[in-house]
PDB file of N, CA and C in Angstrom:
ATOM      1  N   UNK A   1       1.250   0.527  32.083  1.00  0.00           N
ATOM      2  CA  UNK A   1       1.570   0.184  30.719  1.00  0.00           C
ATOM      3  C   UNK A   1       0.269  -0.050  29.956  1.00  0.00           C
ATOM      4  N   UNK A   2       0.242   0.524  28.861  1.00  0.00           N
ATOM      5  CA  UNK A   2      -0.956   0.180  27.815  1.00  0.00           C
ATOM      6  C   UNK A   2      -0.738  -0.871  27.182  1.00  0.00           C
ATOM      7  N   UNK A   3      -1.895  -1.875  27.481  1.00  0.00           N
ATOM      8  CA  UNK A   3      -2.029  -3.303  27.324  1.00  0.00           C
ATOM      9  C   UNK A   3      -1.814  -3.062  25.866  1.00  0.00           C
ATOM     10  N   UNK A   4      -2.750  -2.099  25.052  1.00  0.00           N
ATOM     11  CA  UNK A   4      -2.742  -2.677  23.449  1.00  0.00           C
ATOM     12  C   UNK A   4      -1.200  -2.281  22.842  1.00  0.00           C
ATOM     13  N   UNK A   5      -0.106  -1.957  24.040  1.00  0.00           N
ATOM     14  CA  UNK A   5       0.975  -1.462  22.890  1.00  0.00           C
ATOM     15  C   UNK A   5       1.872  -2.129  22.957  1.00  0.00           C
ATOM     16  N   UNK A   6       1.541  -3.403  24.306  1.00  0.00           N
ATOM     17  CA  UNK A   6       2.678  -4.416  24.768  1.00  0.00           C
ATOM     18  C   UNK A   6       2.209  -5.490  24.335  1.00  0.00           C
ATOM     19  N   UNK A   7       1.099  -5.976  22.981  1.00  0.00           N
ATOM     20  CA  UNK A   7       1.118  -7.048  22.589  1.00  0.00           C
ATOM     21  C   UNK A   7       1.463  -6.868  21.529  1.00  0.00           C
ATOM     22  N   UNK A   8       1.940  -7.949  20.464  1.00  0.00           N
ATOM     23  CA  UNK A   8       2.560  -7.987  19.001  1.00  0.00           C
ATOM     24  C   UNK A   8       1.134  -8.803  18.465  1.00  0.00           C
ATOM     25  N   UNK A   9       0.766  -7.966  17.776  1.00  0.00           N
ATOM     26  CA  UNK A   9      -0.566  -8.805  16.497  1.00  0.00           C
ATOM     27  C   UNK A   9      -0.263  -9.935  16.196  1.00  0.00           C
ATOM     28  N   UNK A  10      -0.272 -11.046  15.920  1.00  0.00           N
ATOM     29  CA  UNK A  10      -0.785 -12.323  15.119  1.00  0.00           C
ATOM     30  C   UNK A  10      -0.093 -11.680  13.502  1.00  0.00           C
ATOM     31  N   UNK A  11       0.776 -12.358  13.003  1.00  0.00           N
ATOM     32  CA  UNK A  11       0.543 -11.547  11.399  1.00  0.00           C
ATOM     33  C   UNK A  11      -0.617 -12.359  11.032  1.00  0.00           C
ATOM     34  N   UNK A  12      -1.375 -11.559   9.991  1.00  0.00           N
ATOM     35  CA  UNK A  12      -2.421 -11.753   9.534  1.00  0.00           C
ATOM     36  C   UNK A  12      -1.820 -12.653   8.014  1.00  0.00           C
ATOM     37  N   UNK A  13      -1.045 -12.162   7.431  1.00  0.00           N
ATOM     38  CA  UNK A  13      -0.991 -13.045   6.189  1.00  0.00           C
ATOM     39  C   UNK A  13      -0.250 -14.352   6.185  1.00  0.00           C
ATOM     40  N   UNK A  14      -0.445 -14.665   7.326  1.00  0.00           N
ATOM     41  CA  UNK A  14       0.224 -16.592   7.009  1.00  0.00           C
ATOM     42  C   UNK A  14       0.374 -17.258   5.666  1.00  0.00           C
ATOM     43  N   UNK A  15      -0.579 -16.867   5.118  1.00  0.00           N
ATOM     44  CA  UNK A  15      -0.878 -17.960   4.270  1.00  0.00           C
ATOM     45  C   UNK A  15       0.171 -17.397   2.604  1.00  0.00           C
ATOM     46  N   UNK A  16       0.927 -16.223   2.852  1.00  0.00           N
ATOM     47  CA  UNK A  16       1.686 -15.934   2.102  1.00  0.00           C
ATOM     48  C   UNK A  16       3.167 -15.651   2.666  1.00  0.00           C
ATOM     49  N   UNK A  17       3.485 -17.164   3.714  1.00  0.00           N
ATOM     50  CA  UNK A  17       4.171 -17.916   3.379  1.00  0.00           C
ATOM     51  C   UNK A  17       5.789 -17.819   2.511  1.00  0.00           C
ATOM     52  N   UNK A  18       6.778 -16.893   2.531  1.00  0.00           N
ATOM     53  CA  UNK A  18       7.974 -16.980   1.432  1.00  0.00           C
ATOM     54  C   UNK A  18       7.575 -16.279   0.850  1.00  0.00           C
ATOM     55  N   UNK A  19       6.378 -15.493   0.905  1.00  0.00           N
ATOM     56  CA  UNK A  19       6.612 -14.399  -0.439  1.00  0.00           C
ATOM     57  C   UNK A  19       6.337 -13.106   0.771  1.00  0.00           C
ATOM     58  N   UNK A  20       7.413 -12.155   0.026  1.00  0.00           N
ATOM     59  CA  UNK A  20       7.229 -10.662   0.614  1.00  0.00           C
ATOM     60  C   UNK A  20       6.277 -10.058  -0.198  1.00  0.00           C
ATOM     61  N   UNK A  21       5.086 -10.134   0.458  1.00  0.00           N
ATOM     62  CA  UNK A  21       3.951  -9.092   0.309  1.00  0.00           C
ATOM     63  C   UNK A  21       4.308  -7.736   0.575  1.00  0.00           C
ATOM     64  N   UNK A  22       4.743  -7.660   1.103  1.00  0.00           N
ATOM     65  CA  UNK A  22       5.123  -6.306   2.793  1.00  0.00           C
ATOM     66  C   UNK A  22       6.202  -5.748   1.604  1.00  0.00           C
ATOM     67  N   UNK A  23       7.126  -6.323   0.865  1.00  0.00           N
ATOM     68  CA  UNK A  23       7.876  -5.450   0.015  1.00  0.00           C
ATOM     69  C   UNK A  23       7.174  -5.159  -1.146  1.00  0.00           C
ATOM     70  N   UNK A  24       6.331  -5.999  -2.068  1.00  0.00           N
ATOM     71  CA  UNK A  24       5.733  -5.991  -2.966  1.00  0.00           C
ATOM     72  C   UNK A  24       5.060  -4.162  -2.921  1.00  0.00           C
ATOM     73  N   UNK A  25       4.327  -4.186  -1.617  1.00  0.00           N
ATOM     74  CA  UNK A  25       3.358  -3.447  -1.198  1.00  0.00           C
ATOM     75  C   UNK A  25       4.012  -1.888  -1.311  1.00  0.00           C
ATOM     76  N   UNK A  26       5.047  -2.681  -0.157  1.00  0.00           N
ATOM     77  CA  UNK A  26       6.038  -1.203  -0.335  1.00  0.00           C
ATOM     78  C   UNK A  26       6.418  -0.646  -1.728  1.00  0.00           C
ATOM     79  N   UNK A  27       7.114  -1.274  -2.640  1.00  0.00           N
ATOM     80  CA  UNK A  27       7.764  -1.183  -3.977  1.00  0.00           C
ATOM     81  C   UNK A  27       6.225  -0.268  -4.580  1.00  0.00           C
ATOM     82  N   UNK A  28       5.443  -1.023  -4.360  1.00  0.00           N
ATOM     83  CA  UNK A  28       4.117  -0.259  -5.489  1.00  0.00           C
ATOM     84  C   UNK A  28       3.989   1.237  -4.623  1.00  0.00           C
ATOM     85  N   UNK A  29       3.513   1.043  -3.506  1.00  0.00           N
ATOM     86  CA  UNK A  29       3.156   2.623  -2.550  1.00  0.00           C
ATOM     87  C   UNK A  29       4.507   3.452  -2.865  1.00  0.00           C
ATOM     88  N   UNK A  30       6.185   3.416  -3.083  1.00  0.00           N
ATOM     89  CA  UNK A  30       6.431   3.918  -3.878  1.00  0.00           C
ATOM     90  C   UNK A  30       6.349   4.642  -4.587  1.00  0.00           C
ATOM     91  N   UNK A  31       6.354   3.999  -5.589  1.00  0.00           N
ATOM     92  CA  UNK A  31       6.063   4.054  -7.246  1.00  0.00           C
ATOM     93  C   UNK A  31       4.920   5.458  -7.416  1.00  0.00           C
ATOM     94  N   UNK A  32       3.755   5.314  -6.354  1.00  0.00           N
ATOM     95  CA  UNK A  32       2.418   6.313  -6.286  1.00  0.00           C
ATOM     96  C   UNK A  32       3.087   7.211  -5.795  1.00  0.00           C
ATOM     97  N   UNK A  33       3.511   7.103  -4.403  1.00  0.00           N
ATOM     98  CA  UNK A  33       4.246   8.813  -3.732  1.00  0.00           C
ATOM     99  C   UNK A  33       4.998   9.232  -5.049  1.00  0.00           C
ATOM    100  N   UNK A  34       5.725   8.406  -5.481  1.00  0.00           N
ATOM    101  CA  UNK A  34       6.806   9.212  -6.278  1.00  0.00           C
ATOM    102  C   UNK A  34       5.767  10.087  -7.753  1.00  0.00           C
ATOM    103  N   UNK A  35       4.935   9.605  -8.087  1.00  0.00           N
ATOM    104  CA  UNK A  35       3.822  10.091  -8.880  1.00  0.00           C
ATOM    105  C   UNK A  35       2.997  11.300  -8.743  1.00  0.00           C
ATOM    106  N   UNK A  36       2.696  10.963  -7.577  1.00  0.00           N
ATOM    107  CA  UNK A  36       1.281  11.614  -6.547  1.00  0.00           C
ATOM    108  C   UNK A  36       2.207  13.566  -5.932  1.00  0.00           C
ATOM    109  N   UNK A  37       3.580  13.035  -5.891  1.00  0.00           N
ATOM    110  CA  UNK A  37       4.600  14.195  -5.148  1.00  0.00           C
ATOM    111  C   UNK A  37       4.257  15.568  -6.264  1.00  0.00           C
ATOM    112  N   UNK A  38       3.991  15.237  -7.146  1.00  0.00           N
ATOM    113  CA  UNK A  38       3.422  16.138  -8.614  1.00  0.00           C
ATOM    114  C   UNK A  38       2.026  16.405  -8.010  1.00  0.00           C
ATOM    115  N   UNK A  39       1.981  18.191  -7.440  1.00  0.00           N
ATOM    116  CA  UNK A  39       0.557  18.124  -7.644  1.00  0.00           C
ATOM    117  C   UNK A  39       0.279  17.770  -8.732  1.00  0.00           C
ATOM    118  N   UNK A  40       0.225  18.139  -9.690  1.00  0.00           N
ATOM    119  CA  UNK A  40      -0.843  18.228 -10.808  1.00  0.00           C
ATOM    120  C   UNK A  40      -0.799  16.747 -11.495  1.00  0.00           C
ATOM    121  N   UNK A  41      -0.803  15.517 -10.821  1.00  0.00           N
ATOM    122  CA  UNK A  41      -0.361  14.184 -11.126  1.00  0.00           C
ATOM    123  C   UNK A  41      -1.219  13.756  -9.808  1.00  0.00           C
ATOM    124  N   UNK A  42      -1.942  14.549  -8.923  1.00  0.00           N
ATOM    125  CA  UNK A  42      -2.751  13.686  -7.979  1.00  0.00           C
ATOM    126  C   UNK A  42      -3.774  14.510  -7.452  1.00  0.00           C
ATOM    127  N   UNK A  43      -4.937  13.842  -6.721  1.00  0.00           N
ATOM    128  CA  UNK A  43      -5.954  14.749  -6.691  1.00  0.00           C
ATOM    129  C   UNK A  43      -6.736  14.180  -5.025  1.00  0.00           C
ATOM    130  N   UNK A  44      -7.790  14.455  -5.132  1.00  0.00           N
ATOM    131  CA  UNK A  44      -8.600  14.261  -3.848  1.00  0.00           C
ATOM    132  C   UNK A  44      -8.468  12.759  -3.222  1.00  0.00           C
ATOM    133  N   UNK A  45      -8.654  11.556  -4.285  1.00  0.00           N
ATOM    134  CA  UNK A  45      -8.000   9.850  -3.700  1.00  0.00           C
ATOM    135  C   UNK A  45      -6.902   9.845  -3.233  1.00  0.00           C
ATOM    136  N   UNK A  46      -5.748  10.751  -3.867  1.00  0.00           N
ATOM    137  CA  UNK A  46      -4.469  10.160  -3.678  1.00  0.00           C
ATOM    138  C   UNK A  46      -4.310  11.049  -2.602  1.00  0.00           C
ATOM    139  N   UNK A  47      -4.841  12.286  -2.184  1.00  0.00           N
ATOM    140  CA  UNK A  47      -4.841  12.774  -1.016  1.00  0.00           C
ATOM    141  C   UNK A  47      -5.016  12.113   0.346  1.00  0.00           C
ATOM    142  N   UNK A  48      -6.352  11.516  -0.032  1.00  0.00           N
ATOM    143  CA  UNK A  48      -6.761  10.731   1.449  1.00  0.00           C
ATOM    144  C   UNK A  48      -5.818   9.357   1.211  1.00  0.00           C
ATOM    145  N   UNK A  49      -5.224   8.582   0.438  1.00  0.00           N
ATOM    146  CA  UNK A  49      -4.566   7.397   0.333  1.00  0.00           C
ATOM    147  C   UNK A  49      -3.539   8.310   0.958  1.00  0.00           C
ATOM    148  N   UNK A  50      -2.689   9.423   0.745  1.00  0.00           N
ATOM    149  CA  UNK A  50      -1.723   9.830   2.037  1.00  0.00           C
ATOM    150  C   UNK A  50      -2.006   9.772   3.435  1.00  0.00           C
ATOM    151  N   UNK A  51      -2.986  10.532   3.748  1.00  0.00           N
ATOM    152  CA  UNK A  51      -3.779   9.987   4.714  1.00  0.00           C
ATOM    153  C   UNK A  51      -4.004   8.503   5.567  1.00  0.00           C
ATOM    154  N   UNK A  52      -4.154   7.828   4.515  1.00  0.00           N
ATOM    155  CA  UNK A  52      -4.697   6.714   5.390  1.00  0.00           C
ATOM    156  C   UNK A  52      -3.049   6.242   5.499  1.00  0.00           C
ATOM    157  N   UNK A  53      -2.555   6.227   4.253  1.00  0.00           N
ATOM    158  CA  UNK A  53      -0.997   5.814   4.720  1.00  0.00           C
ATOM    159  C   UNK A  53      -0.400   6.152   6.212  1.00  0.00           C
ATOM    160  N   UNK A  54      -0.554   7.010   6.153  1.00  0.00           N
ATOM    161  CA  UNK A  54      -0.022   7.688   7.234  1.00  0.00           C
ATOM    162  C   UNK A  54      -0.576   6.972   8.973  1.00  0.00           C
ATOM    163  N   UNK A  55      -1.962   6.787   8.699  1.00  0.00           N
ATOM    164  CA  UNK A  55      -2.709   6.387   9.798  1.00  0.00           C
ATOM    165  C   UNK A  55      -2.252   4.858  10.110  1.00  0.00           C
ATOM    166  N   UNK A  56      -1.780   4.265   9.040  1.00  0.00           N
ATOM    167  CA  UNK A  56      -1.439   2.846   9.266  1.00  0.00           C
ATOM    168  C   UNK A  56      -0.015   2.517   9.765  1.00  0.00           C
ATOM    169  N   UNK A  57       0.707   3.788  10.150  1.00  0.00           N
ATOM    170  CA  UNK A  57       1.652   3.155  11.005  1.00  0.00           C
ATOM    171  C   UNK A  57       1.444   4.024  12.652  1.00  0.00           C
ATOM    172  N   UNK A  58       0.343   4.386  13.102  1.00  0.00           N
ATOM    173  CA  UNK A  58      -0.067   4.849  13.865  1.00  0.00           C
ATOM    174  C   UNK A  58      -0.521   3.436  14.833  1.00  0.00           C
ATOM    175  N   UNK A  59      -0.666   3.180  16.518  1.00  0.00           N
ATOM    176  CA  UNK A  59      -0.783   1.687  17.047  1.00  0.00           C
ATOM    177  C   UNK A  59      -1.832   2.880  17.886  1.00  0.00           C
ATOM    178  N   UNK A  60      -2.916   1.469  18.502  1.00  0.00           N
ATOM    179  CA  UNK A  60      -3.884   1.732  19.010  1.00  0.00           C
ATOM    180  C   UNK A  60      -5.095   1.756  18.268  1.00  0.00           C
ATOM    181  N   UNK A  61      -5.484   1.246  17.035  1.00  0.00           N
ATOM    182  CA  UNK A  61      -6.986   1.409  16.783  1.00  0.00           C
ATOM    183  C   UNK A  61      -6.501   0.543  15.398  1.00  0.00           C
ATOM    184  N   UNK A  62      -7.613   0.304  15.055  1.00  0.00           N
ATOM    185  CA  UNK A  62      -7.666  -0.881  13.688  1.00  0.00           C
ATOM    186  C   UNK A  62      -7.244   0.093  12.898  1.00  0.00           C
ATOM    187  N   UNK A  63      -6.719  -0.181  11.854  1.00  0.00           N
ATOM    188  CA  UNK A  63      -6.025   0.044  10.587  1.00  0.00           C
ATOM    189  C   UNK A  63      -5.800  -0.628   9.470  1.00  0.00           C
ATOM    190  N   UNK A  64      -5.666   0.152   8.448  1.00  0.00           N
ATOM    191  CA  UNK A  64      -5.381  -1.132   7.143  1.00  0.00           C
ATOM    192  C   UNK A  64      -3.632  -0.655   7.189  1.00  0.00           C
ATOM    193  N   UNK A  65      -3.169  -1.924   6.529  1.00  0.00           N
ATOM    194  CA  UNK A  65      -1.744  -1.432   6.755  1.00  0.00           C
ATOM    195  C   UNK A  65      -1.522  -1.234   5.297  1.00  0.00           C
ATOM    196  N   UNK A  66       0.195  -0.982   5.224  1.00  0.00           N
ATOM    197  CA  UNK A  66       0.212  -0.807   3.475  1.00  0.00           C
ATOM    198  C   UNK A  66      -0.126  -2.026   2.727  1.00  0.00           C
ATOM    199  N   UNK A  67       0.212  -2.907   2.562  1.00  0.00           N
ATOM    200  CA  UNK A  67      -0.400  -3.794   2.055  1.00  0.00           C
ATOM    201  C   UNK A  67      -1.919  -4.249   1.532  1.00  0.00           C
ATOM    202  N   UNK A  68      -2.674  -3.589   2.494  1.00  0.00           N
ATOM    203  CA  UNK A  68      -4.039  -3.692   2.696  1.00  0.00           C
ATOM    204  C   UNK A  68      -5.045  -2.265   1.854  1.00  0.00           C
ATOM    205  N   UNK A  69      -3.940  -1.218   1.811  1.00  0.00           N
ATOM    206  CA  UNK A  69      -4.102  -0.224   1.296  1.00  0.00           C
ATOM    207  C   UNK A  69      -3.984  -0.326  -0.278  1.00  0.00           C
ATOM    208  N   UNK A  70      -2.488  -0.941  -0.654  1.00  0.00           N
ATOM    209  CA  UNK A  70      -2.329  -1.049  -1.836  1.00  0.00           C
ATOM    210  C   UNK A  70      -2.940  -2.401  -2.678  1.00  0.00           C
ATOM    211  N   UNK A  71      -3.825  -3.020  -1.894  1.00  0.00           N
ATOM    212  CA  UNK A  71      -4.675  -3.871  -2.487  1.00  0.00           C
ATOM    213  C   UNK A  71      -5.720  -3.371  -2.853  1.00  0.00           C
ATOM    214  N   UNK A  72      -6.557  -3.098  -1.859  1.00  0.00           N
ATOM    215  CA  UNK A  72      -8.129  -2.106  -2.337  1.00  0.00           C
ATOM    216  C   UNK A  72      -7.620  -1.155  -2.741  1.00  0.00           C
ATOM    217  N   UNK A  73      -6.444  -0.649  -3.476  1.00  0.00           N
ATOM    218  CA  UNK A  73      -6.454   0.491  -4.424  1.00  0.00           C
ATOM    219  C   UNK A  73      -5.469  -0.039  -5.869  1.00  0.00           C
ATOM    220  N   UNK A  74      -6.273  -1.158  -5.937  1.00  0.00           N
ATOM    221  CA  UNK A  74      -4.955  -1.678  -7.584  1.00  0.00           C
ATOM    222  C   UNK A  74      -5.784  -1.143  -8.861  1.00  0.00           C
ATOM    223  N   UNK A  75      -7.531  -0.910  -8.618  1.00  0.00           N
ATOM    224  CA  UNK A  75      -7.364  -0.302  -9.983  1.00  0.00           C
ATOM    225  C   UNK A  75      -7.109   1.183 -10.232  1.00  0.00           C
ATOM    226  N   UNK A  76      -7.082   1.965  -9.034  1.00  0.00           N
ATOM    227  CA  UNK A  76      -7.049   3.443  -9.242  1.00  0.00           C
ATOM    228  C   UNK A  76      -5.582   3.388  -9.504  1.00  0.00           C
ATOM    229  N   UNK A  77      -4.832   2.482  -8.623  1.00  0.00           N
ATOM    230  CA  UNK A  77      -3.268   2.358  -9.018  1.00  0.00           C
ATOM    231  C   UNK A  77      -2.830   2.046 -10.227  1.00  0.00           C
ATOM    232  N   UNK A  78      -3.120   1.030 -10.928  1.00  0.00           N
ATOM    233  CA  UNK A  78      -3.327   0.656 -12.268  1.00  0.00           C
ATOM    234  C   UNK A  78      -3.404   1.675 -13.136  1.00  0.00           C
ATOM    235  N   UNK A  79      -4.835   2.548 -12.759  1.00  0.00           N
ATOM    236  CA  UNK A  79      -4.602   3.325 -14.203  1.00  0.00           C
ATOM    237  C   UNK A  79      -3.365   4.977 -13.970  1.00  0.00           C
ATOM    238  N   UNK A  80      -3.525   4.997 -12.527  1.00  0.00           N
ATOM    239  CA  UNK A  80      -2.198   6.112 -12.040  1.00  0.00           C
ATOM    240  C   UNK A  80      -1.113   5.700 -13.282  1.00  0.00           C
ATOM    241  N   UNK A  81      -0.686   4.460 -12.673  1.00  0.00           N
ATOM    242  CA  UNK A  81       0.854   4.007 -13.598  1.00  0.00           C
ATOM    243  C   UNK A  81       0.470   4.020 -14.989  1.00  0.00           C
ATOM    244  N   UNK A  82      -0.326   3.771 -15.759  1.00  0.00           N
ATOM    245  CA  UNK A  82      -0.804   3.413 -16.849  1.00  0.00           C
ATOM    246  C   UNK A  82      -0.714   4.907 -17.778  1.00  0.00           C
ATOM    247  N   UNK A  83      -1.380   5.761 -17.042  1.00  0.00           N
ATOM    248  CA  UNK A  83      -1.407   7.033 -17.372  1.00  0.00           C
ATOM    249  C   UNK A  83       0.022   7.617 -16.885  1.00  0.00           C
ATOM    250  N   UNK A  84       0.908   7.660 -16.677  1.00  0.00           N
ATOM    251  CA  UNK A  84       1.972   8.384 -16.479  1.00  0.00           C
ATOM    252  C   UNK A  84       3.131   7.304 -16.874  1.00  0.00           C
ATOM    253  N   UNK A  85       2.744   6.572 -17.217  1.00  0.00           N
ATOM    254  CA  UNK A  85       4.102   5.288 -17.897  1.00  0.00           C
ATOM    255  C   UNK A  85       5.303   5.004 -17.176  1.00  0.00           C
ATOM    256  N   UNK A  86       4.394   4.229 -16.388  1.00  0.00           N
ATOM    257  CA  UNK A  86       5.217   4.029 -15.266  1.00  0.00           C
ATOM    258  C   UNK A  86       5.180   2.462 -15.343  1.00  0.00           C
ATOM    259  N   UNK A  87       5.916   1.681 -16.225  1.00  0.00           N
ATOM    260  CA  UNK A  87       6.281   0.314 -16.581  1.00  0.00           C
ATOM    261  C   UNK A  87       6.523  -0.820 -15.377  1.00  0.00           C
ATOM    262  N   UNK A  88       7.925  -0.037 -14.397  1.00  0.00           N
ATOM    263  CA  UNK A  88       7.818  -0.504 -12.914  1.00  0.00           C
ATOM    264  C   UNK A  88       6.940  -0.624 -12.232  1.00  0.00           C
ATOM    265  N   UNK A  89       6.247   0.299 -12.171  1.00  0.00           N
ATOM    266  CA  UNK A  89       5.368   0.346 -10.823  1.00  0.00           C
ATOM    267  C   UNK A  89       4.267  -0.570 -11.207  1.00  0.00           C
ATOM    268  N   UNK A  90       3.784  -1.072 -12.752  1.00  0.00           N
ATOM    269  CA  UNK A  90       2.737  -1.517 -12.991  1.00  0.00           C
ATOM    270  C   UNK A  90       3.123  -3.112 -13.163  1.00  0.00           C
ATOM    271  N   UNK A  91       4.820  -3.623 -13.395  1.00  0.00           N
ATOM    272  CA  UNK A  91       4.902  -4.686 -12.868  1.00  0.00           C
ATOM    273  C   UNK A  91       4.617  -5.357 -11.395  1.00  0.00           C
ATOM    274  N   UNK A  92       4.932  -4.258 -10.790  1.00  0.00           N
ATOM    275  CA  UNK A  92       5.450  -4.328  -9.522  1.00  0.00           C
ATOM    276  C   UNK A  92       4.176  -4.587  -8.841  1.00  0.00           C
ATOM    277  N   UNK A  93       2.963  -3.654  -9.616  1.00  0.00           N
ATOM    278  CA  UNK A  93       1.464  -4.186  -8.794  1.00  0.00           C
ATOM    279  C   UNK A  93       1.024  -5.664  -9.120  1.00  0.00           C
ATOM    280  N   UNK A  94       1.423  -5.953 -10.700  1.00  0.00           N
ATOM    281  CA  UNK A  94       0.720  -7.446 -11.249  1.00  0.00           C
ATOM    282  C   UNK A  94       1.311  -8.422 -10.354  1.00  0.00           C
ATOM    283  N   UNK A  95       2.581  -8.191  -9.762  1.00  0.00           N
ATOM    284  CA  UNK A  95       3.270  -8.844  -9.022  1.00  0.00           C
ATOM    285  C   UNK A  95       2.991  -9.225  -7.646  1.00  0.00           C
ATOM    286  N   UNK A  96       2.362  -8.079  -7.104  1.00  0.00           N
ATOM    287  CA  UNK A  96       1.531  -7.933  -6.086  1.00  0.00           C
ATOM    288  C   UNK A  96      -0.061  -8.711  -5.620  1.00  0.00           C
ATOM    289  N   UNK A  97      -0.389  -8.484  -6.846  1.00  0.00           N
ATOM    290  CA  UNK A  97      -2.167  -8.829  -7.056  1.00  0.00           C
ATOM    291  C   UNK A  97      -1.976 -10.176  -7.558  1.00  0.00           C
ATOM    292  N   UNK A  98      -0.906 -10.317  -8.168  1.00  0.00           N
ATOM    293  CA  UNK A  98      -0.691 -11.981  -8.361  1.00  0.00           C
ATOM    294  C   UNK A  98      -0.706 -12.938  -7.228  1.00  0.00           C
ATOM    295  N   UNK A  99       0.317 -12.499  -6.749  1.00  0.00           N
ATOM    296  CA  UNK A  99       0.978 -13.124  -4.838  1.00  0.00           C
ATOM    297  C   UNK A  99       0.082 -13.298  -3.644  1.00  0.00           C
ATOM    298  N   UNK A 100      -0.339 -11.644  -3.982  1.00  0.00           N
ATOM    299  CA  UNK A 100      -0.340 -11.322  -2.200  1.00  0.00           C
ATOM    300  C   UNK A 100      -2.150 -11.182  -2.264  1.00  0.00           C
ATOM    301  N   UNK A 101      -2.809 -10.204  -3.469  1.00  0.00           N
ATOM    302  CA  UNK A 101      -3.911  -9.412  -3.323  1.00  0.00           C
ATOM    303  C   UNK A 101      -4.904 -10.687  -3.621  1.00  0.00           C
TER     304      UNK A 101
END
């Protein structure tokens, strides 16, 4: 048995406590696929942010998870929604970066 796949991580965000980060996170990453699914609405960042998405539900090696993703990316996210008027998704980050980021 592979030791690193039979332990459960520590959650890392204790300290947020009653608030769903983990949905927050989700709701915004969302909001971008549903944006980004338009080529011509996404480009070389939002490429590799598929990418890394993707890598973060992959086990065995450090990772940022979504949460962690959609934090170090609130201002490219920001102006995504901003520029395509996307009202939800840009609550949904202030909501996020308020709470969790």
């Amino acid at each position: 048995m592979n030791v690193m796949t039979s332990i459960t991580p520590p959650d890392r965000y204790v300290s947020f406590g009653g608030i769903d980060c983990e949905g927050h996170a989700k709701t915004v990453i969302e909001h971008v696929l549903a944006i980004i699914a338009d080529p011509a609405k996404s480009n070389a960042l939002w490429d590799r942010f598929v990418v890394r998405l993707a890598e973060a539900g992959k086990v065995g090696f450090r990772k940022a998870d979504e949460l962690c993703l959609a934090c170090s990316h609130t201002y490219y996210i920001e102006e995504l929604f901003e520029e395509h008027g996307d009202e939800i998704g840009l609550n949904a980050l202030r909501m996020l970066e308020d709470e969790c980021c």
